[in-house]
N, C-alpha and C. Protein backbone atom coordinates (compact mmCIF):
# COMPACT_ATOMS: atom_id res chain seq x y z
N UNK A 1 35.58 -145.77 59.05
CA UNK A 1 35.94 -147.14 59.35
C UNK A 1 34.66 -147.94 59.62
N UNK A 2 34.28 -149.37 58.67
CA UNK A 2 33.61 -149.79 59.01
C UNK A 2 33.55 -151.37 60.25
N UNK A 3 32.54 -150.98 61.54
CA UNK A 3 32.71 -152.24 62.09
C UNK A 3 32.43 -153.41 61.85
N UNK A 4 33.61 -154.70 62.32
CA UNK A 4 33.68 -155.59 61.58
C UNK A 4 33.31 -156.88 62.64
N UNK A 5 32.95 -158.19 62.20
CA UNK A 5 33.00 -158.98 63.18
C UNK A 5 31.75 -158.93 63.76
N UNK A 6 31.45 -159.73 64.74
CA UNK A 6 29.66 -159.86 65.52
C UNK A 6 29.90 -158.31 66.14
N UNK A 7 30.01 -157.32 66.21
CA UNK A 7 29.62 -156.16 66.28
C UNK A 7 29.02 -155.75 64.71
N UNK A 8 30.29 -155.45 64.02
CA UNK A 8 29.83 -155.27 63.32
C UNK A 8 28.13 -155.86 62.58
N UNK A 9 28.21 -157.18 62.97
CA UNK A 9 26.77 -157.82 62.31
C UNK A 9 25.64 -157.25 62.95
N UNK A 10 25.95 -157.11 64.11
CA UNK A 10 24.51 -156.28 65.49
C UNK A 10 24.27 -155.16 64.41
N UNK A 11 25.33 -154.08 64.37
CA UNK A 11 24.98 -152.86 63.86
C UNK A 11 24.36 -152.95 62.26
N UNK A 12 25.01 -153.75 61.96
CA UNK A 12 23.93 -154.05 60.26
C UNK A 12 22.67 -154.54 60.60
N UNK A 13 22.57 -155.37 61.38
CA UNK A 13 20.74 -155.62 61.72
C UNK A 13 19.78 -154.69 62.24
N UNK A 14 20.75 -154.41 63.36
CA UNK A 14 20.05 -153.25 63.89
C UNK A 14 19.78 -151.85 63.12
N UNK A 15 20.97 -151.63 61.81
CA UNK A 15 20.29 -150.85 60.85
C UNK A 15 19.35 -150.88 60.28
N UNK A 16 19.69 -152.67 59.35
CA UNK A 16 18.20 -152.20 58.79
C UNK A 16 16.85 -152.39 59.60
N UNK A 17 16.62 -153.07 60.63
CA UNK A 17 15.78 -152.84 61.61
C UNK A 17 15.06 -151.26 61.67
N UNK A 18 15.78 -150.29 61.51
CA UNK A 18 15.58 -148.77 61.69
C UNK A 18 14.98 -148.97 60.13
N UNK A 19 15.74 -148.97 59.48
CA UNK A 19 15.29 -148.53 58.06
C UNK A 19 13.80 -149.18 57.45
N UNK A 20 13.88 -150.18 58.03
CA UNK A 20 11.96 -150.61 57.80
C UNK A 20 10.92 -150.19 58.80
N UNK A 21 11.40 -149.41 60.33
CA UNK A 21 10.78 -149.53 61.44
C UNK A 21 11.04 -147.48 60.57
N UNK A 22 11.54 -146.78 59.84
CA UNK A 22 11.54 -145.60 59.76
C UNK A 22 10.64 -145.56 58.05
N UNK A 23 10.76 -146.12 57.34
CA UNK A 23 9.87 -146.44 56.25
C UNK A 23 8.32 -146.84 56.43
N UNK A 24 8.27 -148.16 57.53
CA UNK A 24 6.90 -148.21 57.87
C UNK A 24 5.85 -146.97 58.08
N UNK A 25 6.66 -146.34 59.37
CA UNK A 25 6.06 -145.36 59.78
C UNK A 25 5.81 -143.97 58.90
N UNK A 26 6.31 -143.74 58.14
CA UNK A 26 6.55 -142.66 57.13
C UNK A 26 4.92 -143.05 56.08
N UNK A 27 5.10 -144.17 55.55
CA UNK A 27 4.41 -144.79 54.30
C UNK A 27 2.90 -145.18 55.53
N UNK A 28 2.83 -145.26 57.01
CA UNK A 28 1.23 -145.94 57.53
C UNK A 28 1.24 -143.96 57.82
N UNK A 29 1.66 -142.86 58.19
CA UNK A 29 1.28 -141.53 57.92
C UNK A 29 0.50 -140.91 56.84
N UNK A 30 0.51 -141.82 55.84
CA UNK A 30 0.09 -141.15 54.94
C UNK A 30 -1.02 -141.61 54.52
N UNK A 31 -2.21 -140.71 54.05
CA UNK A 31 -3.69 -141.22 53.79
C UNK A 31 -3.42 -142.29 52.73
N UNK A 32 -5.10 -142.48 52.90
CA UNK A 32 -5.35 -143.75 51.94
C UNK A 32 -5.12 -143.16 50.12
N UNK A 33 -5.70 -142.40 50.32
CA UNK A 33 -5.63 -141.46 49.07
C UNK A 33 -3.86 -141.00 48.28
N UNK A 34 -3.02 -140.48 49.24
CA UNK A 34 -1.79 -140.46 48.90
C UNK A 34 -1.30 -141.78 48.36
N UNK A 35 -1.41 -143.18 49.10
CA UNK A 35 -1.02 -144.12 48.68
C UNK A 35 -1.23 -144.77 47.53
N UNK A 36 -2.92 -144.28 47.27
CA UNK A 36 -3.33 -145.03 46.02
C UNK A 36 -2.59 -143.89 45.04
N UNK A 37 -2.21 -142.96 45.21
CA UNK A 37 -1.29 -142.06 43.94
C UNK A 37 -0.13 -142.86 43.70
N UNK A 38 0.38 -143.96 45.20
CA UNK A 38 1.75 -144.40 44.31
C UNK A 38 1.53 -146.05 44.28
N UNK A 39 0.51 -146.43 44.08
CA UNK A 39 -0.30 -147.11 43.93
C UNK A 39 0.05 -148.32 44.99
N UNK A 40 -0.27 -147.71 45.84
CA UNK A 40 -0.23 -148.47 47.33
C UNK A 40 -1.31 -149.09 48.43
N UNK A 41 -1.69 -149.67 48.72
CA UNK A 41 -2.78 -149.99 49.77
C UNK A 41 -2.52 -150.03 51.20
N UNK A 42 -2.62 -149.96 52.02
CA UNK A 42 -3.13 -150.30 53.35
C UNK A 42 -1.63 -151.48 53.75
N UNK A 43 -2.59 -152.70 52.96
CA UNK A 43 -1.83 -153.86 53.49
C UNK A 43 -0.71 -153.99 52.74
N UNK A 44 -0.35 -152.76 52.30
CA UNK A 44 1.38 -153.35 51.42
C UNK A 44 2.23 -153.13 52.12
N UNK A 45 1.71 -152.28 52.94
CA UNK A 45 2.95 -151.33 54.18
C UNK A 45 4.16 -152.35 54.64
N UNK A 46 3.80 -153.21 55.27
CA UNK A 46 4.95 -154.13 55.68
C UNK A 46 5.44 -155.10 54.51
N UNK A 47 5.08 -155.43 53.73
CA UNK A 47 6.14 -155.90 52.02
C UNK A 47 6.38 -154.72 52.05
N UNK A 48 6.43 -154.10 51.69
CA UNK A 48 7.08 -152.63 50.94
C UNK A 48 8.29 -152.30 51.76
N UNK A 49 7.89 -152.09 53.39
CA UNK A 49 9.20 -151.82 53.77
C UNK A 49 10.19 -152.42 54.39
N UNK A 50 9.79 -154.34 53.87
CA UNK A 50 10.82 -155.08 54.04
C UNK A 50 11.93 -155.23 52.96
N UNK A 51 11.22 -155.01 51.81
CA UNK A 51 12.17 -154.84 50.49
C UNK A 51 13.59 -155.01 50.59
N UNK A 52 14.10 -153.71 51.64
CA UNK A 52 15.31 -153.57 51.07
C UNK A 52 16.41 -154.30 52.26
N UNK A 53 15.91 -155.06 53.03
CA UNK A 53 16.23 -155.77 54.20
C UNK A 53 17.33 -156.56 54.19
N UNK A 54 17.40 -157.53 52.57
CA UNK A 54 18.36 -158.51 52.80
C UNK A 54 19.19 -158.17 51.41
């Protein structure tokens, strides 16, 4: 059952809140070197794991 209504809306923000605050951290773990394999930099970290936000 999904929650509906201003609960429901908290828990969708507050998801994806997790899902960029659990992506960030995953993707700034990893060397400079790993990133440039997926051809990533430094400063993409936060675009990258706002992406899938809205």
């Amino acid at each position: 059952m999904r929650p509906n209504g201003l609960f429901g809306q908290f828990v969708g923000i507050f998801a994806a809140w997790n899902d960029t605050r659990v992506t960030r951290n995953a993707l700034s773990r990893l060397s400079d070197h790993e990133l440039d394999d997926l051809g990533l930099h430094r400063g993409d970290i936060d675009t990258i794991s706002r992406r899938g936000r809205y």
